[in-house]
C-alpha atoms as a PDB file:
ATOM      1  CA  UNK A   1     -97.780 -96.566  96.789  1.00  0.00           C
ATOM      2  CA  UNK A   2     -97.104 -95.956  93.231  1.00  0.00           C
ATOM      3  CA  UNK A   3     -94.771 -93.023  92.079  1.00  0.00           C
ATOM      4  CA  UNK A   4     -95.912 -91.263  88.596  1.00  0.00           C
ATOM      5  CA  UNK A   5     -92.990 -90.253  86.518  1.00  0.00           C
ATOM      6  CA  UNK A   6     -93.889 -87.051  84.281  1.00  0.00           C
ATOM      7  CA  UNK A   7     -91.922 -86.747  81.189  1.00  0.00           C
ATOM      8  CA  UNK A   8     -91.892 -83.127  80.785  1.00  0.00           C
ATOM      9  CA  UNK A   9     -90.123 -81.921  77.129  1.00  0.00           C
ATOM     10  CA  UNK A  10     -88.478 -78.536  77.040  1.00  0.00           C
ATOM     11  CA  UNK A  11     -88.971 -76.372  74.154  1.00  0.00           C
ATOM     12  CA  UNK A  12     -85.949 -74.300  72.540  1.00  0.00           C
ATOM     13  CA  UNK A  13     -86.127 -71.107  74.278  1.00  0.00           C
ATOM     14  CA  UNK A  14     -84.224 -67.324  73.778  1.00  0.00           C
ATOM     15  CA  UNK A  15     -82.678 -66.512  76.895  1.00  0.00           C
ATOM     16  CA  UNK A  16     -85.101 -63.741  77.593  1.00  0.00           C
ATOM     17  CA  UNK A  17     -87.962 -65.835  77.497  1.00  0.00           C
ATOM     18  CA  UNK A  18     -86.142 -68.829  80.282  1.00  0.00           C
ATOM     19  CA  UNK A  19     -85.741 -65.060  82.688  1.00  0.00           C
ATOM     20  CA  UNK A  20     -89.437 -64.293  81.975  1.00  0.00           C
ATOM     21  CA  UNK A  21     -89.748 -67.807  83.571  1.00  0.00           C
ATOM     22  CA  UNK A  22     -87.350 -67.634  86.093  1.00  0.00           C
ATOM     23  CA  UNK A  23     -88.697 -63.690  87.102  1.00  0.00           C
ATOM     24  CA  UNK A  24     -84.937 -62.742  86.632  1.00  0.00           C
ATOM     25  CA  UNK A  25     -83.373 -59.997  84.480  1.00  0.00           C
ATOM     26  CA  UNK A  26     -81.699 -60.863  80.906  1.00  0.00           C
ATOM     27  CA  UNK A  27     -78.556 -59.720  82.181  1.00  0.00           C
ATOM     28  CA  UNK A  28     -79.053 -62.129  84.712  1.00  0.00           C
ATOM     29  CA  UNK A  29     -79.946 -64.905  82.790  1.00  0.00           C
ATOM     30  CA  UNK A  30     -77.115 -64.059  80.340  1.00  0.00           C
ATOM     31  CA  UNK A  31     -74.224 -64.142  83.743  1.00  0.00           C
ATOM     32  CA  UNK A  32     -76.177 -67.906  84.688  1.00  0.00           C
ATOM     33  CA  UNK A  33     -75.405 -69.229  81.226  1.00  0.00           C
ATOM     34  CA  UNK A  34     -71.858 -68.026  81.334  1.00  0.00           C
ATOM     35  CA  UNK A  35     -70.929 -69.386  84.781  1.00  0.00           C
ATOM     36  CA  UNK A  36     -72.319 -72.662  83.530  1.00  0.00           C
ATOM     37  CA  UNK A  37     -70.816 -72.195  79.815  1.00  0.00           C
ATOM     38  CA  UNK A  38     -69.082 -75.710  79.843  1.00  0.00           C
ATOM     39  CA  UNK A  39     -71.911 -77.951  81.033  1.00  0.00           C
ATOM     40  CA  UNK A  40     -74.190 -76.002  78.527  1.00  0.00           C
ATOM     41  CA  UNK A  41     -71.230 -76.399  75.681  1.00  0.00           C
ATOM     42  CA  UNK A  42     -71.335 -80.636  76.518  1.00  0.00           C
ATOM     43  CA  UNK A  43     -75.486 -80.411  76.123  1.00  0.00           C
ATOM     44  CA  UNK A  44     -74.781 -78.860  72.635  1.00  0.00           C
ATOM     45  CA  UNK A  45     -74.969 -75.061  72.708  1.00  0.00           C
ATOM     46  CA  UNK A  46     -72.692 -72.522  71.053  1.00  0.00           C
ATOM     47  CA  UNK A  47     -71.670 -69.310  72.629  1.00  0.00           C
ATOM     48  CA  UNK A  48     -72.695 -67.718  69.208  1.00  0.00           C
ATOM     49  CA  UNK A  49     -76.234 -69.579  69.248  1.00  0.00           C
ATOM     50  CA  UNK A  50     -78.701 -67.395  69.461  1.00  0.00           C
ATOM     51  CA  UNK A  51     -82.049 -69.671  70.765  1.00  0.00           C
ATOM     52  CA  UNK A  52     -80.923 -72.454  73.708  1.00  0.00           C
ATOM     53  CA  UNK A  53     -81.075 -76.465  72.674  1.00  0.00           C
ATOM     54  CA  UNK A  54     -84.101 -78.117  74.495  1.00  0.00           C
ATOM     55  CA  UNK A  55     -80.639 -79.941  76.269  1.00  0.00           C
ATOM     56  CA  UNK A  56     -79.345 -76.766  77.519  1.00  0.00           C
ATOM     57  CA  UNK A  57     -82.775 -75.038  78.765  1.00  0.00           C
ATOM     58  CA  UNK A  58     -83.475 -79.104  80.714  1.00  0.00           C
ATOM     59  CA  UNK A  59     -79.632 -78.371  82.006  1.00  0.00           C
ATOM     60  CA  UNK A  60     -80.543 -74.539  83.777  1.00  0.00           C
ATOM     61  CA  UNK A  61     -83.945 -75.576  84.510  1.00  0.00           C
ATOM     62  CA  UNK A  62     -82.761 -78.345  87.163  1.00  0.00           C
ATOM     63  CA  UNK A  63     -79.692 -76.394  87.954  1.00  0.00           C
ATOM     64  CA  UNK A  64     -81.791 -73.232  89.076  1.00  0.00           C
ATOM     65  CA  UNK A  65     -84.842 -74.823  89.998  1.00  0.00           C
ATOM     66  CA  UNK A  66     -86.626 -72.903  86.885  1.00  0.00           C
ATOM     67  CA  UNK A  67     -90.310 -74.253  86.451  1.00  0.00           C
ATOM     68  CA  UNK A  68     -91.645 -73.642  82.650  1.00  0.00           C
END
């Protein structure tokens, strides 16, 4: 049986619009990316970045089990 590998690219994303997609609140989303502020810091975001890396939305999306 053969397994089919998707490549799925993640876009750059505000944090409002990766809540939208998780159905959480932007004060949610806002307390996720601080409690996981040093794995997102080593995938390339800023604290005073305004949109999240492609790197950084991949990191919460497999952390949180977020499906774009």
């Amino acid at each position: 049986m053969e397994t089919v590998s998707k490549s799925v690219r993640y876009p750059s994303l505000f944090p409002y619009q990766l809540a939208r997609h998780a159905e959480v609140s932007r004060r949610t989303m806002t307390k996720w990316i601080h409690a996981q502020r040093l794995q997102l810091e080593a995938c390339g975001y800023s604290r005073k970045q305004r949109i999240l890396p492609p790197s950084a939305v991949k990191y919460l999306c497999d952390y949180y089990c977020i499906i774009l």
